[in-house]
C-alpha atoms as a PDB file:
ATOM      1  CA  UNK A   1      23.318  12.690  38.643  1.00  0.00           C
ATOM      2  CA  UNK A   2      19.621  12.623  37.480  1.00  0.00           C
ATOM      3  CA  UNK A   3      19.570   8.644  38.490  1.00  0.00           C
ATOM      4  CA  UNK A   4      20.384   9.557  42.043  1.00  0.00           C
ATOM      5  CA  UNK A   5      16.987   9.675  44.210  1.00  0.00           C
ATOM      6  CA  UNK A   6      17.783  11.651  46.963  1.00  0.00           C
ATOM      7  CA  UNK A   7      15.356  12.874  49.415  1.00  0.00           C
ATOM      8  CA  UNK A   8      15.881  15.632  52.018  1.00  0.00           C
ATOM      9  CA  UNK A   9      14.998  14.532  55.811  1.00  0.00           C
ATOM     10  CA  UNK A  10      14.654  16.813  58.265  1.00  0.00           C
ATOM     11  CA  UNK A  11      16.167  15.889  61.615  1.00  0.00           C
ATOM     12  CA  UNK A  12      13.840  14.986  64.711  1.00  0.00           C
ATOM     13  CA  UNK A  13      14.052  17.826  66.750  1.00  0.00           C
ATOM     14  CA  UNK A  14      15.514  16.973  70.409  1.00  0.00           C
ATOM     15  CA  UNK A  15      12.504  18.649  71.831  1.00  0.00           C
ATOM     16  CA  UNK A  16      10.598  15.660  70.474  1.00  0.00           C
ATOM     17  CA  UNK A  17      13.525  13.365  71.511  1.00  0.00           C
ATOM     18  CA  UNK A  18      13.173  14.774  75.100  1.00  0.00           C
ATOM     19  CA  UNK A  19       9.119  15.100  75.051  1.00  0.00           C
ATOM     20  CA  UNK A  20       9.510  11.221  74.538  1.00  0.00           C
ATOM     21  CA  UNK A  21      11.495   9.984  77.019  1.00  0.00           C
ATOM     22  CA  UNK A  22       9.659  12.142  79.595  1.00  0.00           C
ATOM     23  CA  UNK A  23       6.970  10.001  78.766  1.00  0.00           C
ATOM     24  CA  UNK A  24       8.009   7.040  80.145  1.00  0.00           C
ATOM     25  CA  UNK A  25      10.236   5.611  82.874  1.00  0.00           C
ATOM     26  CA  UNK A  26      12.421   3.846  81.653  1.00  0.00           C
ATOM     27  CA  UNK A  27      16.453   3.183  82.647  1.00  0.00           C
ATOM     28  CA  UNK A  28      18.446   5.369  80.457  1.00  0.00           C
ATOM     29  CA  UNK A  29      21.112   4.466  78.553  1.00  0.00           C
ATOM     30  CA  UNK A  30      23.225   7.825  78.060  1.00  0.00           C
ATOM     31  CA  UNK A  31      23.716  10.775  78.782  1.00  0.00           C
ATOM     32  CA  UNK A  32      20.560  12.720  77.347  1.00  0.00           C
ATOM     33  CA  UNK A  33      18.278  10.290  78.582  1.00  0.00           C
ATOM     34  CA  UNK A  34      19.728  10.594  82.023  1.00  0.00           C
ATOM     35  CA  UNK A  35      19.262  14.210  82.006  1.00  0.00           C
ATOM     36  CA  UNK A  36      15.477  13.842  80.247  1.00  0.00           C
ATOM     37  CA  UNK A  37      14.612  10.830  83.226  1.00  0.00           C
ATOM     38  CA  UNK A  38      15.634  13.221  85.659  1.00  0.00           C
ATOM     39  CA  UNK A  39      13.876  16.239  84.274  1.00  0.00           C
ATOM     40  CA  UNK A  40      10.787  14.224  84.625  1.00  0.00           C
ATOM     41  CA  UNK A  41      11.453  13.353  88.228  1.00  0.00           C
ATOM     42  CA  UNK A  42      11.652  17.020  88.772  1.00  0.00           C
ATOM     43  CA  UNK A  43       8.801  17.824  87.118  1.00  0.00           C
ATOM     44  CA  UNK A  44       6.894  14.822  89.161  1.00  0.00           C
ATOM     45  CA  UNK A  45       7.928  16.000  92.042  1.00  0.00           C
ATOM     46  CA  UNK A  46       7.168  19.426  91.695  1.00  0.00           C
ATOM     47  CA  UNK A  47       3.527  18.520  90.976  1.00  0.00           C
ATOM     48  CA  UNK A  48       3.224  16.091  93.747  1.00  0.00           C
ATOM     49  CA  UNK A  49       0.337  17.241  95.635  1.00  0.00           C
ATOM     50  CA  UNK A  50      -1.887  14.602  97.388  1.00  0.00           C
ATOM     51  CA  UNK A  51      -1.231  11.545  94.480  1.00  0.00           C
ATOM     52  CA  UNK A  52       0.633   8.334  95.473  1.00  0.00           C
ATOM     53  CA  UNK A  53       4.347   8.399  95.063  1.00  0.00           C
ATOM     54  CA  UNK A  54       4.830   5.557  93.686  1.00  0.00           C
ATOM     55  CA  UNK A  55       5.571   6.006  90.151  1.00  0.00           C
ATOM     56  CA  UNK A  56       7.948   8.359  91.617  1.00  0.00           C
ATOM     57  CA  UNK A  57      10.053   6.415  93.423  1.00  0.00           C
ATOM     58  CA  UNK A  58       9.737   3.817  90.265  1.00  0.00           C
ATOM     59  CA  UNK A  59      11.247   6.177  88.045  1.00  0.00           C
ATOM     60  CA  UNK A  60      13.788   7.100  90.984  1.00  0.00           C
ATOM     61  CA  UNK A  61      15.008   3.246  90.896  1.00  0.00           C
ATOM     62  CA  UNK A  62      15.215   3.412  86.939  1.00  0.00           C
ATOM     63  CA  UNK A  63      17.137   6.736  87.392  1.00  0.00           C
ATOM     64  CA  UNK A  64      20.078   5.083  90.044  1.00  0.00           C
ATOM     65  CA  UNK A  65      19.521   1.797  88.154  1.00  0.00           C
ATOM     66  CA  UNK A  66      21.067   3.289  84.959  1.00  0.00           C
ATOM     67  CA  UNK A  67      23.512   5.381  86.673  1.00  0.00           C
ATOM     68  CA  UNK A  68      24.537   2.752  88.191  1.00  0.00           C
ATOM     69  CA  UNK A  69      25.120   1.134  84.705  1.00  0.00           C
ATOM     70  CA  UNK A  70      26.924   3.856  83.554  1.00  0.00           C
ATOM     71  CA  UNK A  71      29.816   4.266  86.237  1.00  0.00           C
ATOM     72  CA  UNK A  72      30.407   0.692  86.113  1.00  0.00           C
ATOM     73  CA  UNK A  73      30.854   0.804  82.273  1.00  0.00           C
ATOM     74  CA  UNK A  74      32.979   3.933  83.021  1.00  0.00           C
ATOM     75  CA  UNK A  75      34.819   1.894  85.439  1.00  0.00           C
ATOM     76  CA  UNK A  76      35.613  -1.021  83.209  1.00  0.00           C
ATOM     77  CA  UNK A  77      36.234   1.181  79.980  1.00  0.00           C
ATOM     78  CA  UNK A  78      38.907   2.956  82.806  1.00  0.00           C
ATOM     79  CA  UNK A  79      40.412  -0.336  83.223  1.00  0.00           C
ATOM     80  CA  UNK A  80      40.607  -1.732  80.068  1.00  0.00           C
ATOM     81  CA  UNK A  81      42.572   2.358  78.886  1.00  0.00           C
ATOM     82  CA  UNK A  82      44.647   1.326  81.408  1.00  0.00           C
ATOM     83  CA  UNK A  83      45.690  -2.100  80.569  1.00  0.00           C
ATOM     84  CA  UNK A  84      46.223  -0.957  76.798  1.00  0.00           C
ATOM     85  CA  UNK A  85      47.966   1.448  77.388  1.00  0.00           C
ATOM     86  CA  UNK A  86      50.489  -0.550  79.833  1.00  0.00           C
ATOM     87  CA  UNK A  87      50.258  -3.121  77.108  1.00  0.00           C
ATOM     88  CA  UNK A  88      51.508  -0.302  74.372  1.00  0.00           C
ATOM     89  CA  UNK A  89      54.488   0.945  76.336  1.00  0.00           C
ATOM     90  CA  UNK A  90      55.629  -2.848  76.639  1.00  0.00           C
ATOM     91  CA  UNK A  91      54.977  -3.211  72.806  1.00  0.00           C
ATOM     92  CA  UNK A  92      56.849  -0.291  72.661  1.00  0.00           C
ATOM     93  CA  UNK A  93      59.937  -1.076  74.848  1.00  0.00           C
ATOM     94  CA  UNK A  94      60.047  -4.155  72.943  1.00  0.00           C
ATOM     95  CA  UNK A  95      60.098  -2.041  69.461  1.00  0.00           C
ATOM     96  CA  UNK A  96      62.941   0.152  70.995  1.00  0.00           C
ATOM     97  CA  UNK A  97      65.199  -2.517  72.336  1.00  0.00           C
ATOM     98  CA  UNK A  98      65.233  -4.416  68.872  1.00  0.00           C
ATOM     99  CA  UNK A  99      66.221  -1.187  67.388  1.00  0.00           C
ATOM    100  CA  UNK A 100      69.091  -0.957  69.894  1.00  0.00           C
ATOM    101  CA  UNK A 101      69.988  -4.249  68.965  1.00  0.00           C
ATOM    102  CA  UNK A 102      70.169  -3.981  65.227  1.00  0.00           C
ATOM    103  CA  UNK A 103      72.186  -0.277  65.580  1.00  0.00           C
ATOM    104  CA  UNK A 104      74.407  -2.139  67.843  1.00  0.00           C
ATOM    105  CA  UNK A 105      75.183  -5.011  65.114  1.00  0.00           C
ATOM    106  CA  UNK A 106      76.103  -2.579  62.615  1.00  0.00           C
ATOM    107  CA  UNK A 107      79.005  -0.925  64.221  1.00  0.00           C
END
């Protein structure tokens, strides 16, 4: 045990995860970016006053570019379940018929 050299970390907090990505517009990726992108747009918005809108409406395309992303990754994960699982049940038919067969040969 006294040749292990372990050191202690402490965890980035999310605040600092979040404080990050409001930074910056970028396209998120997941879910907490998503929600930190579109804290920031709220935020932007809210202070809008008399300054150009355009790095609104920038971080409004990265917002509905990643969504975007997302539901058709949802949409293909979906269909790919779905084909699995149809391919499973056949695997399993298969599976049951063979034992059907071999309890039949024995009587």
């Amino acid at each position: 045990m006294s040749k292990l050299d372990v050191q202690l970390r402490t965890p980035t907090p999310l605040s600092a995860l979040t404080d990050a990505a409001l930074r910056e517009a970028r396209t998120p990726s997941n879910v907490r970016e998503l929600e930190a992108q579109s804290t920031l747009i709220r935020e932007r918005v809210r202070k809008h006053k008399s300054s150009s809108p355009a790095s609104i409406i920038e971080m409004l395309g990265q917002l509905k570019k990643g969504a975007e992303v997302m539901m058709l990754s949802g949409e293909l994960m979906g269909d790919r379940i779905a084909s699995l699982e149809k391919a499973n049940e056949a695997a399993s038919a298969r599976k049951q018929r063979k034992k059907n067969v071999y309890n039949i040969k024995e009587y």
